[in-house]
N, C-alpha and C. Protein backbone atom coordinates (compact mmCIF):
# COMPACT_ATOMS: atom_id res chain seq x y z
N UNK A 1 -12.76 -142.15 37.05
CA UNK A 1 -11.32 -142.07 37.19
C UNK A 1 -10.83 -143.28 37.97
N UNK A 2 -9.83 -143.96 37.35
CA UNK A 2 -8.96 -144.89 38.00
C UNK A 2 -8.22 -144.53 38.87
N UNK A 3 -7.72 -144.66 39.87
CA UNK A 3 -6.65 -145.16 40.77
C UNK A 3 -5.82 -146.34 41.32
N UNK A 4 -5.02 -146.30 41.59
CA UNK A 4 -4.27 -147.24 41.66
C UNK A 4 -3.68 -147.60 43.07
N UNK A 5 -4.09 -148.49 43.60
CA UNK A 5 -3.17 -148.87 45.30
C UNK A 5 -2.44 -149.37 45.62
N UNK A 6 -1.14 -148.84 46.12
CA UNK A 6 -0.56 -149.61 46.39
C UNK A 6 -0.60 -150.34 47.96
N UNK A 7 0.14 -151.86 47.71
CA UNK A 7 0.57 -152.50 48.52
C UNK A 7 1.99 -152.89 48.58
N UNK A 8 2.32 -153.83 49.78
CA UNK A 8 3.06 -154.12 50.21
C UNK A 8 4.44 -154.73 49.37
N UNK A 9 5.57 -154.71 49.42
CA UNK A 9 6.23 -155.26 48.45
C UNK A 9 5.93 -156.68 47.81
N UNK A 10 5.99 -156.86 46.64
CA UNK A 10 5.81 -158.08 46.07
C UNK A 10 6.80 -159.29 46.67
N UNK A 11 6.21 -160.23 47.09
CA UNK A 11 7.00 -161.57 47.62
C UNK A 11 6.24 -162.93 46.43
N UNK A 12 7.21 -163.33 45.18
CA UNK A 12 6.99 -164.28 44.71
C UNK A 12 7.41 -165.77 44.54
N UNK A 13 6.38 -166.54 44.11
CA UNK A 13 7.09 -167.78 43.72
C UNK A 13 6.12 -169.33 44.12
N UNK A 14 6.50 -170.41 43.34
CA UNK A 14 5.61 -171.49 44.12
C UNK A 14 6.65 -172.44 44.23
N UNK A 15 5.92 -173.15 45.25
CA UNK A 15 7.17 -174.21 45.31
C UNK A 15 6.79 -175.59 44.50
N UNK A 16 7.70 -176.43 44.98
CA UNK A 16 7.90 -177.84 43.91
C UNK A 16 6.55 -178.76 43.75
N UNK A 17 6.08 -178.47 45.03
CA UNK A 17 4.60 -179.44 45.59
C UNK A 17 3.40 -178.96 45.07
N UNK A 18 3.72 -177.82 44.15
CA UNK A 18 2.19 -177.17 43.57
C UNK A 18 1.89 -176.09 44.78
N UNK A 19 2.07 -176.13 46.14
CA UNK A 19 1.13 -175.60 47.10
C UNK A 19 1.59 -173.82 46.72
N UNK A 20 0.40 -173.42 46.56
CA UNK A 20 0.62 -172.01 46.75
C UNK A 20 1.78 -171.09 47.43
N UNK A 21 3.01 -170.88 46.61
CA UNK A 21 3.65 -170.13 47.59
C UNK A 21 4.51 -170.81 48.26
N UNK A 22 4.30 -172.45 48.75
CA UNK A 22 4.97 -173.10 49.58
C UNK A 22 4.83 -173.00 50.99
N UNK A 23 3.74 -172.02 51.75
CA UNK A 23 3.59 -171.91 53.04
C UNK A 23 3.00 -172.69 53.65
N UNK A 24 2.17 -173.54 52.99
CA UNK A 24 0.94 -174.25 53.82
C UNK A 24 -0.27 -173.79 54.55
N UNK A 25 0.13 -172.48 54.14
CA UNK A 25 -1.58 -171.27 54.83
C UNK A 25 -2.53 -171.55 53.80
N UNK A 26 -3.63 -171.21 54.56
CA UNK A 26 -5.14 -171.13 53.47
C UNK A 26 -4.59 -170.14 52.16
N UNK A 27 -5.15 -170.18 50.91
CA UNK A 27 -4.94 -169.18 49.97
C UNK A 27 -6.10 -168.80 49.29
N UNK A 28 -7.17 -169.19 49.66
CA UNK A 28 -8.48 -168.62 48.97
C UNK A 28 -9.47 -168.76 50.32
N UNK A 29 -10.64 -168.14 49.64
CA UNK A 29 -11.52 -167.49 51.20
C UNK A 29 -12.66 -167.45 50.09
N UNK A 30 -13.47 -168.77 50.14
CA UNK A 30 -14.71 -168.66 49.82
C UNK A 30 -15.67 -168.18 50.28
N UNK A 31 -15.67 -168.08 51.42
CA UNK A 31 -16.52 -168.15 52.74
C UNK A 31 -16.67 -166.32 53.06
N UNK A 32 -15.87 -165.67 52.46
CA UNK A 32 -15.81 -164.48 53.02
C UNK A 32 -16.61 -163.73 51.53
N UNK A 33 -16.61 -164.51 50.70
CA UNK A 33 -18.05 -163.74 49.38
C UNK A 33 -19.44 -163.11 50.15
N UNK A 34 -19.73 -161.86 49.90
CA UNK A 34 -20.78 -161.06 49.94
C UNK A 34 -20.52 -160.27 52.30
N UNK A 35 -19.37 -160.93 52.58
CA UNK A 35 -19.04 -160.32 53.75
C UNK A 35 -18.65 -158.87 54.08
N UNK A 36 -18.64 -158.62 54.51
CA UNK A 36 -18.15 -157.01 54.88
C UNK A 36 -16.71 -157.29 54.76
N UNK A 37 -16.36 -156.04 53.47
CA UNK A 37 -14.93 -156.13 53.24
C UNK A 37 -13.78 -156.03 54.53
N UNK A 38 -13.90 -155.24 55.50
CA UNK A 38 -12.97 -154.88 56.65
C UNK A 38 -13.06 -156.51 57.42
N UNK A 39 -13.66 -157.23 57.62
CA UNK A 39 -14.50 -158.24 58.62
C UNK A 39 -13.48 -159.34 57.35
N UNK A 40 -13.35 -159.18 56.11
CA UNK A 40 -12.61 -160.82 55.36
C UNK A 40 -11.45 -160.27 55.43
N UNK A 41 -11.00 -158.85 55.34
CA UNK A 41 -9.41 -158.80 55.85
C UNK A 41 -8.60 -159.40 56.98
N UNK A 42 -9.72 -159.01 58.08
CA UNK A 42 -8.94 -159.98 59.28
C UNK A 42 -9.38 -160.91 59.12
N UNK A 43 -10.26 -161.74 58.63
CA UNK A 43 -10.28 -163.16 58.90
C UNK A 43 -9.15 -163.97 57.82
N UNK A 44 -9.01 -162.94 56.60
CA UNK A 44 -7.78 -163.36 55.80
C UNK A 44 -6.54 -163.55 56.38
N UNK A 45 -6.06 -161.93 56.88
CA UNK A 45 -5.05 -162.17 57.44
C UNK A 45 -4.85 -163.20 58.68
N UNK A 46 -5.80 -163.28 59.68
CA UNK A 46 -5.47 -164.50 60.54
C UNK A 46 -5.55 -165.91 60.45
N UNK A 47 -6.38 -166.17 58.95
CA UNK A 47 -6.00 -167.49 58.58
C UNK A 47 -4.46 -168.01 58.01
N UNK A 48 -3.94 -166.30 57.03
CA UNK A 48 -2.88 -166.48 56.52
C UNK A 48 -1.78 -165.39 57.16
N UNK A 49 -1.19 -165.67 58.27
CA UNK A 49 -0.11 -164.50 58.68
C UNK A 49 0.70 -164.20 57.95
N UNK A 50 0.71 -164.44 56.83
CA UNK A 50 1.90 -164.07 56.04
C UNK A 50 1.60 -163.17 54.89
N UNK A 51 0.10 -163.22 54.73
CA UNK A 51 -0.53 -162.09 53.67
C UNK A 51 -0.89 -160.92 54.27
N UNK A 52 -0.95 -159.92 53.46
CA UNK A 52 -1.57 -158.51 53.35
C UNK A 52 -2.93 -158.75 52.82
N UNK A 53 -3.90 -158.37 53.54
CA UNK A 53 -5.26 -158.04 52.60
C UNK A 53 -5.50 -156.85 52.09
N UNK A 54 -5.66 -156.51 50.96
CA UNK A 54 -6.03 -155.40 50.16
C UNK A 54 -7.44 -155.10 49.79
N UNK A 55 -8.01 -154.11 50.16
CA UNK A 55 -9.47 -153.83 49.95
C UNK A 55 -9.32 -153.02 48.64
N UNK A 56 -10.22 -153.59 48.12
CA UNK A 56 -10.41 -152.36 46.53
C UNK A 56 -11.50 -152.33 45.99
N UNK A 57 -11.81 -150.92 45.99
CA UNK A 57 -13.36 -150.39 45.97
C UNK A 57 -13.47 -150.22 44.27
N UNK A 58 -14.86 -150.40 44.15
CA UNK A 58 -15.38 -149.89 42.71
C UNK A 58 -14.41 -148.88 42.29
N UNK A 59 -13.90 -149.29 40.86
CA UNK A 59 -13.35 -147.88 40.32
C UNK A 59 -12.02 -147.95 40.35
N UNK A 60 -11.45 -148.90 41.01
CA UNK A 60 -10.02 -148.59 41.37
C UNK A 60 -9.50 -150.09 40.34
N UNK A 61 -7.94 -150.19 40.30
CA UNK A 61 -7.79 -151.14 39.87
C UNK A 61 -5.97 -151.79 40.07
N UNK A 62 -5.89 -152.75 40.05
CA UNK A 62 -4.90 -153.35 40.65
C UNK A 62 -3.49 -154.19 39.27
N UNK A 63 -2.63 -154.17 39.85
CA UNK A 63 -1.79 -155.00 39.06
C UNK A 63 -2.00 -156.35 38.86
N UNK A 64 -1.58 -157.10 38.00
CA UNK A 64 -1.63 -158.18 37.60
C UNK A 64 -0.49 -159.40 38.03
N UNK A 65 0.47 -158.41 38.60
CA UNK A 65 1.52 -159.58 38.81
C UNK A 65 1.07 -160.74 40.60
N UNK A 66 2.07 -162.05 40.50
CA UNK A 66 1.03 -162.75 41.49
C UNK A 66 2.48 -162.15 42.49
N UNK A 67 1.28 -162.15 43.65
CA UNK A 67 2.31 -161.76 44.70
C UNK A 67 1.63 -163.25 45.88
N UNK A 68 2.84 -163.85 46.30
CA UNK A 68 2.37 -164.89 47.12
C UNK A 68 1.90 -163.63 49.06
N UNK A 69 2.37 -162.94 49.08
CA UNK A 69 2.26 -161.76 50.26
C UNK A 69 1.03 -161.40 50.48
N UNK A 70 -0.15 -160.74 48.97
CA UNK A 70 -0.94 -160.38 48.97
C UNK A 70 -2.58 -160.80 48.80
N UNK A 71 -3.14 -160.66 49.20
CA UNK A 71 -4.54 -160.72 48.58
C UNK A 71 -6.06 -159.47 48.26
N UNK A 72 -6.06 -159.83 47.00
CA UNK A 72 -6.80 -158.58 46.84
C UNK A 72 -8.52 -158.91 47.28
N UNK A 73 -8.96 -157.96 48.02
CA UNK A 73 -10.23 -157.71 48.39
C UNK A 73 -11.32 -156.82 47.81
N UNK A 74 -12.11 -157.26 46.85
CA UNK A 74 -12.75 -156.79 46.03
C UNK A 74 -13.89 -156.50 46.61
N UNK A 75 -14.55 -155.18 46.67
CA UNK A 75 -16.22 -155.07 47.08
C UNK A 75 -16.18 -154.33 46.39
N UNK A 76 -18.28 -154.26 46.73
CA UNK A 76 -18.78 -153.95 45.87
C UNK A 76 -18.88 -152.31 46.34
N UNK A 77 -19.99 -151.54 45.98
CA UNK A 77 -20.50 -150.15 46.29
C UNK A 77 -20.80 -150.23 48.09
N UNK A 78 -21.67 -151.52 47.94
CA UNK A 78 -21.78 -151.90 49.98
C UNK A 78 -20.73 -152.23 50.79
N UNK A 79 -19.72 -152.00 50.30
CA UNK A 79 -18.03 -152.55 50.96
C UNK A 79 -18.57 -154.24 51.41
N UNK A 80 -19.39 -154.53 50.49
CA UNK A 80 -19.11 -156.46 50.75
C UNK A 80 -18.42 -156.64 49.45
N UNK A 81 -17.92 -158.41 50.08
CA UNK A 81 -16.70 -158.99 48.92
C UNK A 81 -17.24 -159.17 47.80
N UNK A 82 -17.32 -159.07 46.66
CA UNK A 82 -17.89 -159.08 45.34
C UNK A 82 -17.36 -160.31 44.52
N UNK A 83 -16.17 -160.69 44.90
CA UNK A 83 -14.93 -161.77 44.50
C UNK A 83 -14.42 -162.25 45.54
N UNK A 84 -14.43 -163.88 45.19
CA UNK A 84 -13.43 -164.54 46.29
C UNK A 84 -12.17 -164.17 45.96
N UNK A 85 -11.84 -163.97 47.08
CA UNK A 85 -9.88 -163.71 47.88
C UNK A 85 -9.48 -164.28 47.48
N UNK A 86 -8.16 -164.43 46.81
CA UNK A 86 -7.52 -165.54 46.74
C UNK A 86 -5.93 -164.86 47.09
N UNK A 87 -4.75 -165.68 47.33
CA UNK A 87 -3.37 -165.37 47.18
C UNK A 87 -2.87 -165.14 45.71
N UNK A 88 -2.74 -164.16 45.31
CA UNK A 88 -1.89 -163.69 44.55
C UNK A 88 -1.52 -162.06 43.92
């Protein structure tokens, strides 16, 4: 069975310069692949104060639209990251 999570309201858009969003925060988190999902949320959110990190476990599944606000946190069955983070 699917479920569905929600987050935070959607905040979109990029700006003129290409940069993600236009903030100038980090927007991807290589570094946090195979980490303990709770442990790349905060290091997400304190690289990027302006995102939400979203954890999402096996089984569940997420929307498609890009939200510059959010980032989804994918683990696996071991609650490590399965997918790099990225902003959208």
């Amino acid at each position: 069975m699917s479920l569905r999570i929600p987050y935070p309201p959607c905040v979109s858009g990029l700006s003129s310069d290409g940069d993600i969003c236009g903030t100038g925060y980090k927007s991807v988190w290589p570094n946090t692949l195979g980490m303990d999902g709770k442990q790349a949320k905060e290091i997400i959110e304190k690289d990027n104060p302006l995102v939400t990190g979203v954890i999402i476990s096996p089984g569940f599944y997420v929307s498609h639209d890009f939200c510059c606000n959010r980032v989804w946190v994918f683990v696996d069955k071991h609650h490590k990251v399965s997918v790099v983070p990225k902003v959208g």
